[in-house]
C-alpha atoms as a PDB file:
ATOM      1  CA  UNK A   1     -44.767  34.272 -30.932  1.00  0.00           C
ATOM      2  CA  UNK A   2     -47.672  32.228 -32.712  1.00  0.00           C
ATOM      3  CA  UNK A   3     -45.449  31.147 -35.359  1.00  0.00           C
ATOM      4  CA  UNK A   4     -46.562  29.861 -38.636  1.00  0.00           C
ATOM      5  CA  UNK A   5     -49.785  28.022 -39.637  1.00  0.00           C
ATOM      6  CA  UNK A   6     -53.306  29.079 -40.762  1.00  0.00           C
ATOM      7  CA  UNK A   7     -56.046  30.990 -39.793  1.00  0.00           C
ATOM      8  CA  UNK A   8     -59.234  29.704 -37.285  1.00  0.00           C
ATOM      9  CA  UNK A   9     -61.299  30.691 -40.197  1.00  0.00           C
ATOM     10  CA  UNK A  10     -59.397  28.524 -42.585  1.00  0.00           C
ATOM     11  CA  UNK A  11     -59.236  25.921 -39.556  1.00  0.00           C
ATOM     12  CA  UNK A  12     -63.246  25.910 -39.086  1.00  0.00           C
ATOM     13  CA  UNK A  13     -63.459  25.520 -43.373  1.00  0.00           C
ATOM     14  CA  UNK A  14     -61.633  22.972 -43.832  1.00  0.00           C
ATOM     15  CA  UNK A  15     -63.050  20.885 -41.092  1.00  0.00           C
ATOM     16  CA  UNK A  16     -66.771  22.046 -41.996  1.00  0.00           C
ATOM     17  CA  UNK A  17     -67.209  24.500 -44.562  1.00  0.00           C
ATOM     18  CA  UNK A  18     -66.236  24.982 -48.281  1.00  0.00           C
ATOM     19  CA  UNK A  19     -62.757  23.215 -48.050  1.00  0.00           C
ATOM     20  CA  UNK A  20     -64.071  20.313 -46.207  1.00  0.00           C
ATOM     21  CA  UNK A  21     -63.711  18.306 -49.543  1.00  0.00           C
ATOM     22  CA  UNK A  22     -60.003  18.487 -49.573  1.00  0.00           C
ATOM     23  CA  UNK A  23     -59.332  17.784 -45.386  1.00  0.00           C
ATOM     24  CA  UNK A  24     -61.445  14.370 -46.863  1.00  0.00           C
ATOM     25  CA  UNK A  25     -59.778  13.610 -49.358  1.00  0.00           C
ATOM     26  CA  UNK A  26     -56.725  13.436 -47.382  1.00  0.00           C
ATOM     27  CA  UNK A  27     -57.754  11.565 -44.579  1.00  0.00           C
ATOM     28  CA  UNK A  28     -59.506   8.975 -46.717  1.00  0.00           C
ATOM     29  CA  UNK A  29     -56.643   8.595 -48.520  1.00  0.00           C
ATOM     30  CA  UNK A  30     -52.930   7.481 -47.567  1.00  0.00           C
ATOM     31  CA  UNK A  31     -50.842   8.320 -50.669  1.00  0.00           C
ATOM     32  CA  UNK A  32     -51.864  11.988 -49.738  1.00  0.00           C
ATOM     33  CA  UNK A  33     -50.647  14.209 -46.360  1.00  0.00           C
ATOM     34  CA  UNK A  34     -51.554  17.592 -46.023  1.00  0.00           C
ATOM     35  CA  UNK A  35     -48.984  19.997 -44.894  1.00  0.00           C
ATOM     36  CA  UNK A  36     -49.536  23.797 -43.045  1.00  0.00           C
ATOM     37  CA  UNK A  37     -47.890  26.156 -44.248  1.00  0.00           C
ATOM     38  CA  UNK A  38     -48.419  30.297 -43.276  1.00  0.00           C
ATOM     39  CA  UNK A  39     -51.560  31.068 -44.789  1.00  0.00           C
ATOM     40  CA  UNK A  40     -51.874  28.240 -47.077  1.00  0.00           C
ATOM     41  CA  UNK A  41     -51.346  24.322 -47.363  1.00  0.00           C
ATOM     42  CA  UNK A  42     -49.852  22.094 -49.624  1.00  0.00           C
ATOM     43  CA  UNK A  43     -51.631  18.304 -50.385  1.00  0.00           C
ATOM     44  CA  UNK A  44     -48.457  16.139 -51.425  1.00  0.00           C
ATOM     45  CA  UNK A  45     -48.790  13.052 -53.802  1.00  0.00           C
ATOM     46  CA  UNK A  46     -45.579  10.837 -53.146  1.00  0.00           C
ATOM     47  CA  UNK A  47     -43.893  13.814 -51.975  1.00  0.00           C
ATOM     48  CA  UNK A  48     -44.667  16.116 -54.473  1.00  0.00           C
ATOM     49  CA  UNK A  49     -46.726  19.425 -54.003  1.00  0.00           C
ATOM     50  CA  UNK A  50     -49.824  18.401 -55.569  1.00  0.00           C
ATOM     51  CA  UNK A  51     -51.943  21.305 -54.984  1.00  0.00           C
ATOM     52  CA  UNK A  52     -51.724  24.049 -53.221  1.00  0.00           C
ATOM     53  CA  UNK A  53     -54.593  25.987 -51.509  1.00  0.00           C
ATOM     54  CA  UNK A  54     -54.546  29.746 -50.198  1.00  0.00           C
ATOM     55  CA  UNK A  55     -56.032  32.277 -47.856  1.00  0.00           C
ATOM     56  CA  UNK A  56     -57.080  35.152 -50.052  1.00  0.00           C
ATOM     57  CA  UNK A  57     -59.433  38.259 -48.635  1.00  0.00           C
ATOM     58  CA  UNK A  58     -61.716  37.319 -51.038  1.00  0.00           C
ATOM     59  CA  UNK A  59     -61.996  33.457 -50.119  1.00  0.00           C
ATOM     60  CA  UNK A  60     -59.687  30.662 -50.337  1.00  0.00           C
ATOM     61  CA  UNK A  61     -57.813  29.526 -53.474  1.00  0.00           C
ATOM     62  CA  UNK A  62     -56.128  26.470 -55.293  1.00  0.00           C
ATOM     63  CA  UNK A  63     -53.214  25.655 -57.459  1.00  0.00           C
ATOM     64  CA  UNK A  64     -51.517  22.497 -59.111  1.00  0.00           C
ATOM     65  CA  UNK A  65     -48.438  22.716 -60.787  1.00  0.00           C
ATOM     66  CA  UNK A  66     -49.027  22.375 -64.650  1.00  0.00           C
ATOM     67  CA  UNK A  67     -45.473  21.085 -65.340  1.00  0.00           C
ATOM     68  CA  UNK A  68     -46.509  17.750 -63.648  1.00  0.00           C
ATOM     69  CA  UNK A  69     -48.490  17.560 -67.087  1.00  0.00           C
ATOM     70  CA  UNK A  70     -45.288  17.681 -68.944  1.00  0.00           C
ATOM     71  CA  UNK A  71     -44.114  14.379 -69.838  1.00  0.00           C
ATOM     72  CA  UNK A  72     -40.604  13.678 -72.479  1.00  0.00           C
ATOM     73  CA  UNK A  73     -42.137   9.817 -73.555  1.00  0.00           C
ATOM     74  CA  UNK A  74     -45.925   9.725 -72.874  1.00  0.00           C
ATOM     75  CA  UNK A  75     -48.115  11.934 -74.267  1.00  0.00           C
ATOM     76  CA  UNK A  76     -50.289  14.702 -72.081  1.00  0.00           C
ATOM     77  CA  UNK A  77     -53.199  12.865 -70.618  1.00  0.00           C
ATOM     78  CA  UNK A  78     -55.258  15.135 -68.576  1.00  0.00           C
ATOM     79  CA  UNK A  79     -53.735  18.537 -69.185  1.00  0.00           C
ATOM     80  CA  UNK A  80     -57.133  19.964 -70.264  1.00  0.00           C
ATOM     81  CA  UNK A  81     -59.305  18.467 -67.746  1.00  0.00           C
ATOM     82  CA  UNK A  82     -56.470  20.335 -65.035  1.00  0.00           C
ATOM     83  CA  UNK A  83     -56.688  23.572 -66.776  1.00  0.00           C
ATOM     84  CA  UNK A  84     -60.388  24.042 -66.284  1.00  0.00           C
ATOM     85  CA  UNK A  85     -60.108  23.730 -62.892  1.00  0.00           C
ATOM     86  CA  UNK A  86     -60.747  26.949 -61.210  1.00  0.00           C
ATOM     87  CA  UNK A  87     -62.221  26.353 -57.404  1.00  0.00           C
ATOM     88  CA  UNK A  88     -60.714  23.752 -54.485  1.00  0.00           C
ATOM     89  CA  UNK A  89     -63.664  21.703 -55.169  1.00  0.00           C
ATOM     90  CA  UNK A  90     -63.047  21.401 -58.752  1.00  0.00           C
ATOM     91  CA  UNK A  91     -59.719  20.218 -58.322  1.00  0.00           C
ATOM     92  CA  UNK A  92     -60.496  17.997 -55.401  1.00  0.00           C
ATOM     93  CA  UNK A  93     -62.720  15.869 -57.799  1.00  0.00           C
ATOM     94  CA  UNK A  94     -59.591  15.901 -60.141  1.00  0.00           C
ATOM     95  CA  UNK A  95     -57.357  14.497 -57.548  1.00  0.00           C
ATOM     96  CA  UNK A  96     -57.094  11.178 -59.649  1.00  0.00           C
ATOM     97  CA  UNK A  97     -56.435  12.581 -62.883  1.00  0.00           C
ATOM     98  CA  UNK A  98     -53.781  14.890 -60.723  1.00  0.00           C
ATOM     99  CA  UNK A  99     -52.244  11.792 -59.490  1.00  0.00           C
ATOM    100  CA  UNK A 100     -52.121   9.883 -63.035  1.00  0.00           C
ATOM    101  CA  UNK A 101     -49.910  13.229 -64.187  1.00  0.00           C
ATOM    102  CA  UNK A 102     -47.760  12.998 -61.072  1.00  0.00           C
ATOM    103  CA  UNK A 103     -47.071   9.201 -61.537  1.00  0.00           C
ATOM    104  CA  UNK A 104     -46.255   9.948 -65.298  1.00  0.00           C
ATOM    105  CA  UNK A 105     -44.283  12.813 -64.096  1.00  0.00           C
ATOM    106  CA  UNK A 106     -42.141  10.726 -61.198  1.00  0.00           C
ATOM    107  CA  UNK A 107     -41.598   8.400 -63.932  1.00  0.00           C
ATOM    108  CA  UNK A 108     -39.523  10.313 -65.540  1.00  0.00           C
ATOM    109  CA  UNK A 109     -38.342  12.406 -62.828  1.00  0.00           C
ATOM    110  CA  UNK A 110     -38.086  10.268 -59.569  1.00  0.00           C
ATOM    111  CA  UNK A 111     -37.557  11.767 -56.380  1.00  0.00           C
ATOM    112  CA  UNK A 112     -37.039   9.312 -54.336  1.00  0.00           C
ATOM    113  CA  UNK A 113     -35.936  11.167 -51.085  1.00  0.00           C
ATOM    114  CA  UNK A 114     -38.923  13.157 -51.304  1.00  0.00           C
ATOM    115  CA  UNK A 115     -41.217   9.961 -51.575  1.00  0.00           C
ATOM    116  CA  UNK A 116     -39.433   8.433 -48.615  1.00  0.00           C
ATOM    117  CA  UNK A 117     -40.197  11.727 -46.311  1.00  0.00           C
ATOM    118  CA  UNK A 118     -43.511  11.421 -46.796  1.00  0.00           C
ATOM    119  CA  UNK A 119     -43.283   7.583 -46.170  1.00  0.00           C
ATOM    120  CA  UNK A 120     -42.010   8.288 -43.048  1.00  0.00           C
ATOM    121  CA  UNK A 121     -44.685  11.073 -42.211  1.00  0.00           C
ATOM    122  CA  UNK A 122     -47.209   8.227 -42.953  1.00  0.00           C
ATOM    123  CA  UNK A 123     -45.817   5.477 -40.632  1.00  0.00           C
ATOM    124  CA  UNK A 124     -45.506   8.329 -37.537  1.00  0.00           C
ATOM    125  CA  UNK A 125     -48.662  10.381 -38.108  1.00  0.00           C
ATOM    126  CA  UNK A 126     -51.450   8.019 -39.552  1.00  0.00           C
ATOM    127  CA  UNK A 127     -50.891   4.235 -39.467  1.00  0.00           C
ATOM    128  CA  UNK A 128     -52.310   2.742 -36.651  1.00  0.00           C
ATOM    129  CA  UNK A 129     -48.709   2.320 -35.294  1.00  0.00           C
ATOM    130  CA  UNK A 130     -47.897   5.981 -35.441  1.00  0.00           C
ATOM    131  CA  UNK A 131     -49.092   6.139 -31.489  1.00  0.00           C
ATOM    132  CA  UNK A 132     -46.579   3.352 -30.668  1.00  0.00           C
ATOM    133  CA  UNK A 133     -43.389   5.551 -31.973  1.00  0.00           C
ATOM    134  CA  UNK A 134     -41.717   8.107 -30.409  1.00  0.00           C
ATOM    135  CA  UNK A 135     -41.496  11.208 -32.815  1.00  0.00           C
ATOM    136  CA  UNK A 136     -44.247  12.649 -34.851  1.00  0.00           C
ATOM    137  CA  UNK A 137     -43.445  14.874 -37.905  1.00  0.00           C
ATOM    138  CA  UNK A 138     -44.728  18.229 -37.799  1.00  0.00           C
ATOM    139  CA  UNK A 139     -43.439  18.881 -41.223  1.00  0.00           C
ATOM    140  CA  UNK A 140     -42.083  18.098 -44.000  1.00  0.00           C
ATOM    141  CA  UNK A 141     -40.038  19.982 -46.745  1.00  0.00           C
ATOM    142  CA  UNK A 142     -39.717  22.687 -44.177  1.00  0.00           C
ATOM    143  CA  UNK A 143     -38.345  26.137 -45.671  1.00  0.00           C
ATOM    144  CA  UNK A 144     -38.241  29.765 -43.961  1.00  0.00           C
ATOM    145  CA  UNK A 145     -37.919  32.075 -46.497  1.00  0.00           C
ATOM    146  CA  UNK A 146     -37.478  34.810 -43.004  1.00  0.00           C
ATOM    147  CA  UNK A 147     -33.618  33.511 -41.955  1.00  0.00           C
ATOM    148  CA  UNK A 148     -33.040  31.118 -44.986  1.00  0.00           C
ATOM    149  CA  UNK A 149     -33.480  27.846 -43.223  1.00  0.00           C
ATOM    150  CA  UNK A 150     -34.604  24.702 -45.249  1.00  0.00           C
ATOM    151  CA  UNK A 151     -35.196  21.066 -43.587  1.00  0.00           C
ATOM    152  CA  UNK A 152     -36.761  17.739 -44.977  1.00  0.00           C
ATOM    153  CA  UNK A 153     -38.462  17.133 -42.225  1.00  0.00           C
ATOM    154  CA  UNK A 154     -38.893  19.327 -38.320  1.00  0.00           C
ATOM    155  CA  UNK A 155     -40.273  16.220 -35.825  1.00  0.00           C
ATOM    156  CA  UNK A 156     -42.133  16.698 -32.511  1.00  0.00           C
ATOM    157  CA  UNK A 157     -40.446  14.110 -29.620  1.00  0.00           C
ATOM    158  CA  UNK A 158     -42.788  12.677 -27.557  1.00  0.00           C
ATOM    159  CA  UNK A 159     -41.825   8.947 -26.074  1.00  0.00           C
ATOM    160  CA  UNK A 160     -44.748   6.210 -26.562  1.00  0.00           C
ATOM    161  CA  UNK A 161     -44.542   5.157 -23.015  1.00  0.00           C
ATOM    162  CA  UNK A 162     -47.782   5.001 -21.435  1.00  0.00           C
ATOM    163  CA  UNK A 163     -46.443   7.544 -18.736  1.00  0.00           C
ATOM    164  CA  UNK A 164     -44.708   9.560 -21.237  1.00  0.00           C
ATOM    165  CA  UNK A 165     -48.171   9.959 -23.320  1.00  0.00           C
ATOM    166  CA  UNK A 166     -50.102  11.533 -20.849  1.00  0.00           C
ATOM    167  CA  UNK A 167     -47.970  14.975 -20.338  1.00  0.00           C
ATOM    168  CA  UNK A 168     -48.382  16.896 -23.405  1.00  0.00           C
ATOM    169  CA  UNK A 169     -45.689  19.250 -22.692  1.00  0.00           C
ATOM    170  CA  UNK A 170     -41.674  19.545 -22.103  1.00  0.00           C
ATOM    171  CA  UNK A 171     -41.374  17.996 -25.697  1.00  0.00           C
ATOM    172  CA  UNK A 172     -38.810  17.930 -27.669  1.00  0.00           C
ATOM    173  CA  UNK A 173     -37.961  19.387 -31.486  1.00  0.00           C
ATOM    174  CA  UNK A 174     -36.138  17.244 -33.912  1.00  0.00           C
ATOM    175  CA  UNK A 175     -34.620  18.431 -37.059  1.00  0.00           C
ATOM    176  CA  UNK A 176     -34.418  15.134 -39.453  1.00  0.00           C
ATOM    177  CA  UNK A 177     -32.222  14.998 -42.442  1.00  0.00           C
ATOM    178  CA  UNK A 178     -33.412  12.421 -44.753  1.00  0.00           C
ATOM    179  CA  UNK A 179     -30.464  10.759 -47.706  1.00  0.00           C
ATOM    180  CA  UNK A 180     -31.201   8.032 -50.326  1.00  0.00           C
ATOM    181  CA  UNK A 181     -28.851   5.835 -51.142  1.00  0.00           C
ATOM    182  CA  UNK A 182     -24.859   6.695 -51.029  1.00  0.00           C
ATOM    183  CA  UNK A 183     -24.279   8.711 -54.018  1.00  0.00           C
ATOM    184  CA  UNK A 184     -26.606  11.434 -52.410  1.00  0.00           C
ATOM    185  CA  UNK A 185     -24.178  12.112 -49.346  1.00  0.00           C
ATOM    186  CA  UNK A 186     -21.389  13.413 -51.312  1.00  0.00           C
ATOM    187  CA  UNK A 187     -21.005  17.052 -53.276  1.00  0.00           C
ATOM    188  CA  UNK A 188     -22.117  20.024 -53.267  1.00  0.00           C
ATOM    189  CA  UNK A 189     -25.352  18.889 -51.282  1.00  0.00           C
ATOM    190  CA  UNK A 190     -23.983  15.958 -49.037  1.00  0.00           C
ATOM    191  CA  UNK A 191     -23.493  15.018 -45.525  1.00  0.00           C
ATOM    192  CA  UNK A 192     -20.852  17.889 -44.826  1.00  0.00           C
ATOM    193  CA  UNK A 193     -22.777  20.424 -46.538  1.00  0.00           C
ATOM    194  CA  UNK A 194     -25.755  20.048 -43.913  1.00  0.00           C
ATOM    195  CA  UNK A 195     -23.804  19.663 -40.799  1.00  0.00           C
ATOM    196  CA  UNK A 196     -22.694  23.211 -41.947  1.00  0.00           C
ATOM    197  CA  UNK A 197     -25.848  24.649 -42.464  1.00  0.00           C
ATOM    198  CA  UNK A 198     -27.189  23.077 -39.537  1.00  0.00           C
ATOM    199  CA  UNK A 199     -24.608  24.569 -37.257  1.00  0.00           C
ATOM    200  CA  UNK A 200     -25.130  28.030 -39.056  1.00  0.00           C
ATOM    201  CA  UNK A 201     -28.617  28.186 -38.195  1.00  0.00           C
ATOM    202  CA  UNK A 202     -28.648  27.574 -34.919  1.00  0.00           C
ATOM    203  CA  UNK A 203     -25.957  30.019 -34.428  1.00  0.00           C
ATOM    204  CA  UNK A 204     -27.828  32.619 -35.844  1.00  0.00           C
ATOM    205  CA  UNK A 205     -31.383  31.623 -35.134  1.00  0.00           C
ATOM    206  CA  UNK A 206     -33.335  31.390 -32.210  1.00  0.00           C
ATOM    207  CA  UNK A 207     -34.518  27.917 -31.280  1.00  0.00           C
ATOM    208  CA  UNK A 208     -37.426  28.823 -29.279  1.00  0.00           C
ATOM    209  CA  UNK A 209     -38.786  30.402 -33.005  1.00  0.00           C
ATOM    210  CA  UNK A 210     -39.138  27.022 -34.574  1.00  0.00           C
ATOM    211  CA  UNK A 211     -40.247  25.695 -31.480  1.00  0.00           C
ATOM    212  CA  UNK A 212     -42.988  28.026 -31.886  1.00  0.00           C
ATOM    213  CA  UNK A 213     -43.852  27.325 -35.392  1.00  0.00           C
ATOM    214  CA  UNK A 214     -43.746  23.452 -35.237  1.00  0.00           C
ATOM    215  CA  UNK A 215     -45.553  23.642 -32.301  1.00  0.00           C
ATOM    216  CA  UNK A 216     -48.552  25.627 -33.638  1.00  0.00           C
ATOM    217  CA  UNK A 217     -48.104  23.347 -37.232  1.00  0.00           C
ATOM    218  CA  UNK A 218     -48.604  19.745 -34.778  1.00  0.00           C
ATOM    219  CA  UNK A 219     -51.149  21.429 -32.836  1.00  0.00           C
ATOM    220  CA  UNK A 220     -53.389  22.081 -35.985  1.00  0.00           C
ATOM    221  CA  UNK A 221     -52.615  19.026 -37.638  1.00  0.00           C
ATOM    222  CA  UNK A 222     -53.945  17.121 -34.572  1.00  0.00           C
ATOM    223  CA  UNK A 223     -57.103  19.839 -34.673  1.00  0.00           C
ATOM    224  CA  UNK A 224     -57.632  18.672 -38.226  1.00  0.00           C
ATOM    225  CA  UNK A 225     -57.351  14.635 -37.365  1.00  0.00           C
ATOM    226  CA  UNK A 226     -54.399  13.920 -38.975  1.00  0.00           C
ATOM    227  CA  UNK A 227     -52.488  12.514 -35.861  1.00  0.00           C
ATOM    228  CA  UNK A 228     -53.959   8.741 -35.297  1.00  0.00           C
ATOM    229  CA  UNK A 229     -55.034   8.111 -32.268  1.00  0.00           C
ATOM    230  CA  UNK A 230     -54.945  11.706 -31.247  1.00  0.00           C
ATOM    231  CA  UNK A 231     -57.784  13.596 -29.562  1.00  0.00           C
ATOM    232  CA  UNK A 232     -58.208  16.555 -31.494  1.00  0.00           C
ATOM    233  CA  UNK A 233     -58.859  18.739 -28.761  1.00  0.00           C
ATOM    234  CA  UNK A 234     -55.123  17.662 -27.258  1.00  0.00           C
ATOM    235  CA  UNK A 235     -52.418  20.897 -27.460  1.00  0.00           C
ATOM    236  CA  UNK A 236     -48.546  19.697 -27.254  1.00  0.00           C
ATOM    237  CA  UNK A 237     -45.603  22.320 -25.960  1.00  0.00           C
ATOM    238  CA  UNK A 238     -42.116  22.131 -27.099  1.00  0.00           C
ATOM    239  CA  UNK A 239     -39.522  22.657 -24.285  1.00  0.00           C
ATOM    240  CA  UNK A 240     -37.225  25.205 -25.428  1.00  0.00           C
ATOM    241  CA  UNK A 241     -34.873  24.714 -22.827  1.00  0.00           C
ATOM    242  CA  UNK A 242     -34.203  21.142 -24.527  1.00  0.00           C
ATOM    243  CA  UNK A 243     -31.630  20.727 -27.051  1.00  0.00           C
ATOM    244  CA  UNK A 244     -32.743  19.707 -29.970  1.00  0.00           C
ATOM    245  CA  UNK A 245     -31.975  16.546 -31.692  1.00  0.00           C
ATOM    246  CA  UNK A 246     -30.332  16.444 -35.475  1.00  0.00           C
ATOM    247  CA  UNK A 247     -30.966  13.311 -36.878  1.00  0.00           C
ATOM    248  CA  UNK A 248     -29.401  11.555 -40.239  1.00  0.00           C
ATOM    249  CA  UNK A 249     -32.081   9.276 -41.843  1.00  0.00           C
ATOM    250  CA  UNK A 250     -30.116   7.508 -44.508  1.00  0.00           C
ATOM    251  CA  UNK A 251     -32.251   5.204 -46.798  1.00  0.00           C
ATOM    252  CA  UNK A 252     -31.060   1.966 -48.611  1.00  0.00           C
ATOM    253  CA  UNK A 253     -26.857   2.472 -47.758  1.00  0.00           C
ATOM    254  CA  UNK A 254     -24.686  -0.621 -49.117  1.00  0.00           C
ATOM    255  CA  UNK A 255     -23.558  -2.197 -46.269  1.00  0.00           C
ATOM    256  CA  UNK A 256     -20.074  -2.941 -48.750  1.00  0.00           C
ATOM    257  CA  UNK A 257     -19.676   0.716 -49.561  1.00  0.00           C
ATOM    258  CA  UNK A 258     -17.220   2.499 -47.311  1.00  0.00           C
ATOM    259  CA  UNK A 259     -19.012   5.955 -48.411  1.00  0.00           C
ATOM    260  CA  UNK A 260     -21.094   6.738 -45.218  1.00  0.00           C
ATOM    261  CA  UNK A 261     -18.162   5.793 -42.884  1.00  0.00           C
ATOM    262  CA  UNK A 262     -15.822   7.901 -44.967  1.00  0.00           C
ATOM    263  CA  UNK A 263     -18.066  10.800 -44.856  1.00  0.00           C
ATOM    264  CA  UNK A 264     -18.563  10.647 -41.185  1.00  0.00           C
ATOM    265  CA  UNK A 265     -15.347  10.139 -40.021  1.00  0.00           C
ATOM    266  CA  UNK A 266     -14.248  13.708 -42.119  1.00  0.00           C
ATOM    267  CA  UNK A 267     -17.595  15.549 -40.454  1.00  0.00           C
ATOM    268  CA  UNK A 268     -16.750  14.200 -37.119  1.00  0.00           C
ATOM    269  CA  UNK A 269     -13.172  15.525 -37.269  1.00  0.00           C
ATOM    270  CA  UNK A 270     -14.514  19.158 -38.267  1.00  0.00           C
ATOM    271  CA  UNK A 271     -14.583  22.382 -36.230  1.00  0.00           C
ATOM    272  CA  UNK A 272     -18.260  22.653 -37.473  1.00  0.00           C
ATOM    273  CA  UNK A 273     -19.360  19.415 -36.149  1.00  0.00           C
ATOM    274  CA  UNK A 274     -17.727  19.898 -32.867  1.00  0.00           C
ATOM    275  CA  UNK A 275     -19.793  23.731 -32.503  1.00  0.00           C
ATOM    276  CA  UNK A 276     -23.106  21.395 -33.277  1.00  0.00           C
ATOM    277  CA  UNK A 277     -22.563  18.913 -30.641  1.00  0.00           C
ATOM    278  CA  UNK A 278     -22.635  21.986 -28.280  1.00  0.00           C
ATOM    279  CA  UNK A 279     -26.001  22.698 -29.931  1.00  0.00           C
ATOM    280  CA  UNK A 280     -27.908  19.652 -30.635  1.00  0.00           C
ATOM    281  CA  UNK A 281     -27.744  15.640 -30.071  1.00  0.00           C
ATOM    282  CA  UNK A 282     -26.808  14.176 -33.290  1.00  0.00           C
ATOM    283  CA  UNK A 283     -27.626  10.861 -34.305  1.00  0.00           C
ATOM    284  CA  UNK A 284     -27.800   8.460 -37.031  1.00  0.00           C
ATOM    285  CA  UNK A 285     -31.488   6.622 -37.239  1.00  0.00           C
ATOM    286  CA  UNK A 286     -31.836   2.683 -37.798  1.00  0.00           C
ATOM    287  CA  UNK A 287     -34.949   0.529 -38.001  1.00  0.00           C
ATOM    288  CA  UNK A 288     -36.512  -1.384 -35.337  1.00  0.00           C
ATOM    289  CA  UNK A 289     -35.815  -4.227 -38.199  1.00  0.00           C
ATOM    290  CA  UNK A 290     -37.330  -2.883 -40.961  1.00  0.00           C
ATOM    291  CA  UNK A 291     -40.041   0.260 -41.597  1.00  0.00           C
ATOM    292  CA  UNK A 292     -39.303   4.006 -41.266  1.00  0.00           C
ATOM    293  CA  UNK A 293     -40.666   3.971 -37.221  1.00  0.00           C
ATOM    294  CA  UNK A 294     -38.714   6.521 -35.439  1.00  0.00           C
ATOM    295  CA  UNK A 295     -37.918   5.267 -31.900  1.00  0.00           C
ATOM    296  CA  UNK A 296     -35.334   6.122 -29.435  1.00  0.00           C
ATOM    297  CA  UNK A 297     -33.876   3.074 -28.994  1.00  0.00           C
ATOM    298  CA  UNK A 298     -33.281   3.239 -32.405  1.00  0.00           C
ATOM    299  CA  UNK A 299     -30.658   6.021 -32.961  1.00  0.00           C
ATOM    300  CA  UNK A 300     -27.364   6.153 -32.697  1.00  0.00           C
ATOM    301  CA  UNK A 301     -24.263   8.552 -32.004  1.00  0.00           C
ATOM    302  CA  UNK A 302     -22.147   9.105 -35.005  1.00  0.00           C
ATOM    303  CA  UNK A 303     -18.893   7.641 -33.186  1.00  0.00           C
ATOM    304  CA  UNK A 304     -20.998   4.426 -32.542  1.00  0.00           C
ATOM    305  CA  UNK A 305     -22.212   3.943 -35.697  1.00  0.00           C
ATOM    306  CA  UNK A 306     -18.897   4.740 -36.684  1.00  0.00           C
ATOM    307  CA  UNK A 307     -16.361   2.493 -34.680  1.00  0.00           C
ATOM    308  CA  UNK A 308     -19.074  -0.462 -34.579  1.00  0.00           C
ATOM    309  CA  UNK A 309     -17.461  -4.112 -35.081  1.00  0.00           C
END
């Protein structure tokens, strides 16, 4: 199974051909990341879906999202100039009036945990440091419409050790959970609610599926040059024999508050969590003192973080 991702064709244009414009943009510019989805990618802008670009039989085409234009205090800016827009290299040259309706937009509308994914895709993928940590992210925003599935982010673990780097297979799949701040780990959407859904899916779903698709997703991004320091004729393999890893990646949490703890201590004492140990390692992700570097050394079992002095 190939899994997701896009066509050679698409591949060869957007290196060379008609949609060359856009893979540039990107890669001259670090507030953007490109994302593969099947048949089509997405360009996010501080991690919203900025435009969207498609496989058609007729050719290839793009869309931005005209309620970005939409804004409650400031008056429409570039609405017009958007709605001409018909072909991917018309909207490429309106990537910084797309941007100026985004930032309006996010004004009004943050999304901070969004913004922060893509932060983290950043410091792993492109920075010149992203060699020197020890997970890449294959994607971000990660939804299967197939089995119902929905991630922030599906990571590719491959250690920075010199020895490490130079076998490109036996990796293993991460599936990273990202929270901001403490209000956002309780309710209907908090902590509990994914260590359910987490422990549902991989009940239900094969692992060696998304192994499959994140593999083929890396693999192209690296084709495309959006892994530093990455030879883009290198191909990675995802061990499916490995368990994968589930990791928390909780942003800016008050040290005072006693809502993380709290929240832990209830998942750790559930039936579900106990059914997703047998499935997956779980830990909690700190900084190597501060940045959003993923590393190792760096995570932590719940009952450590947990029971820590």
């Amino acid at each position: 199974m190939e899994g997701r991702g896009i066509s050679d064709k698409f591949i060869s244009e957007l290196k060379t051909g008609l949609l060359c414009p856009a893979l540039e943009a990107v890669l001259h510019d670090d507030t953007l990341c490109l994302e593969i989805r099947d048949d089509y990618i997405n360009i996010y802008y501080r991690g919203g879906n900025m435009l969207r670009i498609s496989e058609k039989p007729s050719g290839y085409s793009a869309a931005f999202d005209i309620k970005y234009c939409d804004h409650k205090k400031i008056g429409v800016k570039f609405k017009q100039q958007v709605l001409g827009a018909k072909t991917v290299p018309e909207y490429v040259k309106l990537i910084p009036f797309l941007k100026a309706e985004m930032d309006l937009y996010f004004y009004e509308h943050p999304k901070m945990e969004r913004e922060i994914q893509q932060h983290i895709l950043r410091e792993n993928n492109s920075t010149s440091l992203a060699k020197d940590t020890d997970y890449f992210i294959a994607d971000i925003e990660y939804a299967n419409m197939q089995n119902g599935s929905r991630f922030d982010m599906l990571a590719v673990k491959w250690l920075s050790t010199s020895p490490a780097r130079k076998i490109s297979t036996g990796l293993g799949l991460a599936f990273i959970e990202v929270k901001y701040g403490d209000n956002a780990m309780m309710g209907m959407a908090g902590l509990k609610k994914h260590f359910e859904d987490m422990e549902s899916f991989l009940s239900t779903y094969p692992i060696s599926s998304i192994c499959a698709e994140a593999r083929r997703m890396f693999n192209q991004k690296i084709e495309l040059g959006l892994i530093h320091g990455m030879e883009k004729t290198t191909k990675i393999n995802i061990d499916i024999e490995k368990k994968p890893e589930f990791i928390l990646l909780i942003a800016n949490h008050k040290p005072a508050s006693t809502i993380l703890k709290r929240e832990l201590k209830s998942i750790v004492k559930s039936d579900s969590y106990k059914r997703l140990y047998e499935k997956a390692d779980i830990w909690i992700a700190s900084a190597s003192l501060m940045g959003y570097g993923l590393y190792e050394r760096s995570m932590h079992s719940l009952e450590d973080y947990i029971y820590e002095d």
